[in-house]
N, C-alpha and C. Protein backbone atom coordinates (compact mmCIF):
# COMPACT_ATOMS: atom_id res chain seq x y z
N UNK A 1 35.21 -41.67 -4.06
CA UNK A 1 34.19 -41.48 -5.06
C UNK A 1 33.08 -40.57 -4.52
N UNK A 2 32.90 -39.41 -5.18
CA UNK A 2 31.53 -38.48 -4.54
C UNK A 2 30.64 -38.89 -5.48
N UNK A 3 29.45 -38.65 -4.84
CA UNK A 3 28.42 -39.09 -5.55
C UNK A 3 28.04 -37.88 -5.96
N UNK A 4 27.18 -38.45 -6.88
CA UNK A 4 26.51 -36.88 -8.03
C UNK A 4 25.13 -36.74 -7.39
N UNK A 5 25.01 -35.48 -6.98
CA UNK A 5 24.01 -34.63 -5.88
C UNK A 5 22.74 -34.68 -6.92
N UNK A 6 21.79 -35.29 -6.92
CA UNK A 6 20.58 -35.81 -7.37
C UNK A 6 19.56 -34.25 -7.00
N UNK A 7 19.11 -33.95 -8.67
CA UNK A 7 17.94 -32.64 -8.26
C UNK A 7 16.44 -32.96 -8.64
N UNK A 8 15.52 -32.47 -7.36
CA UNK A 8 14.37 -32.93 -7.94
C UNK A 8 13.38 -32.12 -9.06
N UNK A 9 13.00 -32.40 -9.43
CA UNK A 9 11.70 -31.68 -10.88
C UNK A 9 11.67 -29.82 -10.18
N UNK A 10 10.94 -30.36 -8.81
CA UNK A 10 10.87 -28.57 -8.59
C UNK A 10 12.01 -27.69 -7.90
N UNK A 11 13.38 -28.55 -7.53
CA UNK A 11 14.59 -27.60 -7.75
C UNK A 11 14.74 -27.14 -8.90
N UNK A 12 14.83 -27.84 -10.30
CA UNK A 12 14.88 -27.79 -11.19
C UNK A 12 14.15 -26.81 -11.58
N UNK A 13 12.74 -26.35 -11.93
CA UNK A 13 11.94 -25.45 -11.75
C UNK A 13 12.13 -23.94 -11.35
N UNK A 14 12.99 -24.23 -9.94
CA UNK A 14 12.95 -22.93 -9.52
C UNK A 14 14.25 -22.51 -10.16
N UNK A 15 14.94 -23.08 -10.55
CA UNK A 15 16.59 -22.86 -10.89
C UNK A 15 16.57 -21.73 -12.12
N UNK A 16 15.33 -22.84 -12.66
CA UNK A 16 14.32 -22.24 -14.38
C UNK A 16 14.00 -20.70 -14.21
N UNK A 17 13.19 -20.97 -13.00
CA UNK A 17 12.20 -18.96 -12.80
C UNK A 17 13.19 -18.47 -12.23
N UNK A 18 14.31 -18.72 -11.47
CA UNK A 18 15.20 -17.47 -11.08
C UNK A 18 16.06 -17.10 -12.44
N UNK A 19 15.94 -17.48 -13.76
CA UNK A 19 16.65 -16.95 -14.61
C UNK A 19 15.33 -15.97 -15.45
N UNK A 20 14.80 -17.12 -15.77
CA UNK A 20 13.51 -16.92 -16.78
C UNK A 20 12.90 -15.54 -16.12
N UNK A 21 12.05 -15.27 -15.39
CA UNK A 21 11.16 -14.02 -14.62
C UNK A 21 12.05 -13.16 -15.15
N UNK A 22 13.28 -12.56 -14.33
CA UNK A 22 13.77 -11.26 -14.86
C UNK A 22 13.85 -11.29 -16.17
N UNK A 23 14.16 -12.25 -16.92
CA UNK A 23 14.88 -11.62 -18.28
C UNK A 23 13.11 -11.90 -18.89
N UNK A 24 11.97 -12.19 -18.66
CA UNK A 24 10.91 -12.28 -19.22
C UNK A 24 10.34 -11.13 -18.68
N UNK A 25 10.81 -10.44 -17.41
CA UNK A 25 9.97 -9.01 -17.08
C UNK A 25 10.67 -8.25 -18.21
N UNK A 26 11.96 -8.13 -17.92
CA UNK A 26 13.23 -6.84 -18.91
C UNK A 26 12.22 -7.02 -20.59
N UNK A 27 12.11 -8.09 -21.21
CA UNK A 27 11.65 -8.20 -22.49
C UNK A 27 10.32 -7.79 -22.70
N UNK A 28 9.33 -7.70 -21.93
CA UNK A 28 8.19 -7.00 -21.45
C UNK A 28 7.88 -5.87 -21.39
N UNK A 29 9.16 -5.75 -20.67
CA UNK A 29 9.28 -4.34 -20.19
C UNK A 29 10.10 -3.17 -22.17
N UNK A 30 10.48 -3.71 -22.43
CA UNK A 30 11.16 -3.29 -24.06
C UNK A 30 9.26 -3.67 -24.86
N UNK A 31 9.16 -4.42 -24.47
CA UNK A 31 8.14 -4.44 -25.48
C UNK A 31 7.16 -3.41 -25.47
N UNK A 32 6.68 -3.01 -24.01
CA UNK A 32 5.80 -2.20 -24.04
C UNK A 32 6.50 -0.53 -24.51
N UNK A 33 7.74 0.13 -24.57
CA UNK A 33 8.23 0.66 -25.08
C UNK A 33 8.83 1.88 -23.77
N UNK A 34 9.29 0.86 -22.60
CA UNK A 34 10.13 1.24 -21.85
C UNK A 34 11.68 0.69 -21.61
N UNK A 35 12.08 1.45 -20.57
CA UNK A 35 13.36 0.80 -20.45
C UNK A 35 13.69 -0.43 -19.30
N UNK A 36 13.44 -1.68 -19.56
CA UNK A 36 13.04 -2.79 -19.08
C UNK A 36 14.65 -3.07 -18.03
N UNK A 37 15.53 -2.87 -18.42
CA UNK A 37 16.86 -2.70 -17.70
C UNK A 37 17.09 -2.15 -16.42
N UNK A 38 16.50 -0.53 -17.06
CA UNK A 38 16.18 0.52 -15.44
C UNK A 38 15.09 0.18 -14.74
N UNK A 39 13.83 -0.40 -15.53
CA UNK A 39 12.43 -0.81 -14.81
C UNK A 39 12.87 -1.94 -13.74
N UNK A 40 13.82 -2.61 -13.84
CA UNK A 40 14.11 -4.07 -13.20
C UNK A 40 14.91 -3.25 -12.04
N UNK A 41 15.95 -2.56 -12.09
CA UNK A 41 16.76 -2.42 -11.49
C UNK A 41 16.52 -1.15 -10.17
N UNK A 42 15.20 -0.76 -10.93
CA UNK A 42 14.28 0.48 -9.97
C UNK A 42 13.56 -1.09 -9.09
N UNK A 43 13.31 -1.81 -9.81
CA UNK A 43 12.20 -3.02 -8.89
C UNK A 43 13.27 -3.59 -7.71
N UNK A 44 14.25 -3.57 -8.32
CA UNK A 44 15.20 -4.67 -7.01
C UNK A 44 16.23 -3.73 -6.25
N UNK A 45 15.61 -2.01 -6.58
CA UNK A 45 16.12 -1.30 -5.57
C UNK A 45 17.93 -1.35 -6.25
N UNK A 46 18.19 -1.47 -7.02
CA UNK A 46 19.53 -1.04 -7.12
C UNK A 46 19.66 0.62 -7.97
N UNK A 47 18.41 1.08 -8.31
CA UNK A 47 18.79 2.57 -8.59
C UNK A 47 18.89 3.40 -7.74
N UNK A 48 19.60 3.62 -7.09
CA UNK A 48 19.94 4.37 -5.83
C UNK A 48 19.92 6.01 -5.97
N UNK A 49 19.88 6.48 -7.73
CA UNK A 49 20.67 7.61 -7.61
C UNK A 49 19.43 8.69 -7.86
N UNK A 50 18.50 8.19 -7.70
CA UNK A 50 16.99 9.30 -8.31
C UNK A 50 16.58 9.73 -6.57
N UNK A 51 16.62 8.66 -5.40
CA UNK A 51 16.33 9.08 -4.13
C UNK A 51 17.01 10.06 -3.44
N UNK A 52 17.86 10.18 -2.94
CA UNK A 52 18.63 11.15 -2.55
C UNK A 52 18.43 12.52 -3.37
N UNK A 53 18.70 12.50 -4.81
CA UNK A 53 18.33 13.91 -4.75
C UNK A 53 17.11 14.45 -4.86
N UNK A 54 16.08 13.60 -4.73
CA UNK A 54 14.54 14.32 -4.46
C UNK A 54 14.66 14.55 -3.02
N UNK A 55 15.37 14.00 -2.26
CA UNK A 55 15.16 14.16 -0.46
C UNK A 55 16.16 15.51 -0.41
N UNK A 56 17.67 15.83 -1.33
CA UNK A 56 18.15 17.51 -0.86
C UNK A 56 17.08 17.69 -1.59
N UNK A 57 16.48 18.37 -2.93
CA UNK A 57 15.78 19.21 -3.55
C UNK A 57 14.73 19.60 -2.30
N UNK A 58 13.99 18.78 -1.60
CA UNK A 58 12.95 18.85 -0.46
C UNK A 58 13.57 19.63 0.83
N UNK A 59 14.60 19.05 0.82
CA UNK A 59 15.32 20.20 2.05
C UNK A 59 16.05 21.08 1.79
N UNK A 60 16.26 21.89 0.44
CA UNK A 60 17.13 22.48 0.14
C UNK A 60 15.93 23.63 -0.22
N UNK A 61 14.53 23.24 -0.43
CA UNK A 61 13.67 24.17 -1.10
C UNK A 61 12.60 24.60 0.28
N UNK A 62 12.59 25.64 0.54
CA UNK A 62 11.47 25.95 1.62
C UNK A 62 10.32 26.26 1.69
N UNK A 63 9.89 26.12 -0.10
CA UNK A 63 8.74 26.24 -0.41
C UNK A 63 8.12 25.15 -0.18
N UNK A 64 8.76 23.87 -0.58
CA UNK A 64 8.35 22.98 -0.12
C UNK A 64 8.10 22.24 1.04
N UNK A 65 8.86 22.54 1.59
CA UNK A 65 8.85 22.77 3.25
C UNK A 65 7.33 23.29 3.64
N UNK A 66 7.03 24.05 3.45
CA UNK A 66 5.94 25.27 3.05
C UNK A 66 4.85 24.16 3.13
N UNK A 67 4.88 23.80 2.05
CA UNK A 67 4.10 23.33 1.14
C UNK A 67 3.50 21.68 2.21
N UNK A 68 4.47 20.85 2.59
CA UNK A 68 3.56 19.83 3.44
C UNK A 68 3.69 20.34 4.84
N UNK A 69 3.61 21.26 5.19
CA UNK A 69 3.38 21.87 6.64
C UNK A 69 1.88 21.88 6.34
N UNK A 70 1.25 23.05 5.56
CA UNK A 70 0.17 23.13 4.84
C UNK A 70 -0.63 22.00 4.79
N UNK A 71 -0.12 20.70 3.99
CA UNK A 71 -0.77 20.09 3.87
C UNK A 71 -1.13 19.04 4.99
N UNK A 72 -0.04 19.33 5.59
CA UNK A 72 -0.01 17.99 7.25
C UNK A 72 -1.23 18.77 8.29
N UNK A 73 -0.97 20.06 8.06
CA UNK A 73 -2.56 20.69 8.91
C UNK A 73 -3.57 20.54 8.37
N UNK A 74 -3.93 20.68 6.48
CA UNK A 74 -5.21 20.32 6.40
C UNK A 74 -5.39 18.98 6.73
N UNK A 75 -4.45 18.05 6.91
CA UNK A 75 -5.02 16.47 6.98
C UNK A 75 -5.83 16.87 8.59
N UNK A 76 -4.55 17.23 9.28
CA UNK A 76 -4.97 17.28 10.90
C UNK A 76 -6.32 18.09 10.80
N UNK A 77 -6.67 19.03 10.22
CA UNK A 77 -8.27 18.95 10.16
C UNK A 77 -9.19 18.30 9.94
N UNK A 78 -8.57 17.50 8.77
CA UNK A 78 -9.46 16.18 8.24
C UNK A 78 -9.85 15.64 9.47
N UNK A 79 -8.82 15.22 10.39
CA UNK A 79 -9.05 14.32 10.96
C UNK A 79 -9.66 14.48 12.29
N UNK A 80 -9.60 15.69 12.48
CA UNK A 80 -10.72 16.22 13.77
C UNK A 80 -12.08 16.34 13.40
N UNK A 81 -11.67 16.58 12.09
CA UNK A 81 -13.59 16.82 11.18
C UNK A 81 -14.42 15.21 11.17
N UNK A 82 -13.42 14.13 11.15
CA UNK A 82 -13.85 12.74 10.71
C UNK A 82 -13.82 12.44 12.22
N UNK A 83 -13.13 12.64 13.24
CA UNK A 83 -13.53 12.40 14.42
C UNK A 83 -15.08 12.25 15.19
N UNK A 84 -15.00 14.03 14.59
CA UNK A 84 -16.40 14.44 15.46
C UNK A 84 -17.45 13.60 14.77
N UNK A 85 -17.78 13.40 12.96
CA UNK A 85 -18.70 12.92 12.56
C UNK A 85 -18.30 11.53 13.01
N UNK A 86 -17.58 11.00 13.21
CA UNK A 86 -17.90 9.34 14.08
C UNK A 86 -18.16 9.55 15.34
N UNK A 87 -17.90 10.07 15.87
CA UNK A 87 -18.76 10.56 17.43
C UNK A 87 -20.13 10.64 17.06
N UNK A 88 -20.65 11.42 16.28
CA UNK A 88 -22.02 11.50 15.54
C UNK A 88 -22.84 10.53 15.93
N UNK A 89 -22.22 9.72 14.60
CA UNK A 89 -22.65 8.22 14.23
C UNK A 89 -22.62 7.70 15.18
N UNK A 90 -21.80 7.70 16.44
CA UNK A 90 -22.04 6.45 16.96
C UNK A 90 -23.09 6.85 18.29
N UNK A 91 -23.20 8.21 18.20
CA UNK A 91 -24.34 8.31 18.98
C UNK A 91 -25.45 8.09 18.48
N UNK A 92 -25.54 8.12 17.55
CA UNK A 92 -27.07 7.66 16.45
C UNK A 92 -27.11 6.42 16.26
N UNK A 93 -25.91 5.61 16.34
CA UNK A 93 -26.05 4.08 16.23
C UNK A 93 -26.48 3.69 17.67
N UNK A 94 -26.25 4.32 19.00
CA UNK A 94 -27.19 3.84 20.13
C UNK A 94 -28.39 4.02 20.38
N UNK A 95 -28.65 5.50 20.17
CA UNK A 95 -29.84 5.22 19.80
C UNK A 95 -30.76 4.76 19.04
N UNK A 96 -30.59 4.65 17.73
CA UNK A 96 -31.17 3.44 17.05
C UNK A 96 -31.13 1.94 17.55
N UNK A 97 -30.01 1.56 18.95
CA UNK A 97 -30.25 0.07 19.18
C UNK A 97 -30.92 0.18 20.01
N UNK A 98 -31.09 1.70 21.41
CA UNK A 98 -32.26 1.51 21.90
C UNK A 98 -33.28 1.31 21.65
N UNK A 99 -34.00 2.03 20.62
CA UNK A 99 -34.90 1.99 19.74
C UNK A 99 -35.76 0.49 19.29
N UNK A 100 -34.48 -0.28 19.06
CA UNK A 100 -34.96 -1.67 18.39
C UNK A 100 -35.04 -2.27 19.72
N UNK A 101 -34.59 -2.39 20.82
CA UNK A 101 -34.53 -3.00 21.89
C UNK A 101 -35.88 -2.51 22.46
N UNK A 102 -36.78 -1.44 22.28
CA UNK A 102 -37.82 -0.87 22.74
C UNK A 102 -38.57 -1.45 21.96
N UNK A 103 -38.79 -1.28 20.55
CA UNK A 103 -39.47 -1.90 19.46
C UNK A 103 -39.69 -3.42 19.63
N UNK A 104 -38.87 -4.27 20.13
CA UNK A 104 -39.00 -5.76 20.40
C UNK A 104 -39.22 -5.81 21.69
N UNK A 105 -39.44 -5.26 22.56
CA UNK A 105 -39.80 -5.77 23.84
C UNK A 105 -41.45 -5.05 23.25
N UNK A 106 -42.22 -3.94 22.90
CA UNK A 106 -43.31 -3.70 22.50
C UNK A 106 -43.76 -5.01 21.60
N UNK A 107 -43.11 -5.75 20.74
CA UNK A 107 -43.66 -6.38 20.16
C UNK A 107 -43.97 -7.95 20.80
N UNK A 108 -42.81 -8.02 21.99
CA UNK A 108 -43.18 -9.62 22.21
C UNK A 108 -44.13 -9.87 23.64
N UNK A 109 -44.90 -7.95 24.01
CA UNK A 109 -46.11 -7.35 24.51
C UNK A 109 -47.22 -7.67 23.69
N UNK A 110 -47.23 -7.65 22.66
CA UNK A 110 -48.21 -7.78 21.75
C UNK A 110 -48.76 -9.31 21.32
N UNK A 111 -47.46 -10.43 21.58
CA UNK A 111 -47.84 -11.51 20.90
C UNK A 111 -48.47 -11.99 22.39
């Protein structure tokens, strides 16, 4: 005699949202006046076929190529430009703590 495998309230539950969620995103997804089918299936990574050919189009085109060379140097400027101004700052932030460290030793002269 096997016994009958006893489920509790929140197995039960989850048994519920692993059906319910997708088919309540997909109907959501139709409602707002997309395609709730492909929207799901782009979410759980099974559309496989839109990646690959944006990655040849990118290596197949040398403009584009071009194009984030360009942009990977202006960042690398960015980021020598944001360097130096935090070097700046943080020389202005010591001296401003000297400052207060001068300012409170003058003041506890005074009391």
């Amino acid at each position: 005699m096997a016994r009958r495998m006893r489920l509790t309230g929140f197995t039960r539950f989850l048994i519920v949202m692993v059906f319910l969620v997708p088919i309540a995103y997909i109907g959501a997804s139709y409602y707002n006046g997309q395609d709730g089918l492909a929207n799901f299936k782009k979410l759980i990574g099974l559309d496989k076929s839109e990646t690959p050919a944006s990655s040849r189009e990118t290596a197949a085109n040398p403009k584009g190529i071009a194009k984030l060379e360009e942009r990977i140097t202006q960042l690398n400027e960015r980021i020598t430009e944001l360097e130096l101004k935090n070097g700046e700052l943080e020389s202005k932030l010591e001296s401003k703590d000297q400052e207060i460290v001068e300012l409170k030793s003058r003041l506890m002269k005074c009391k």
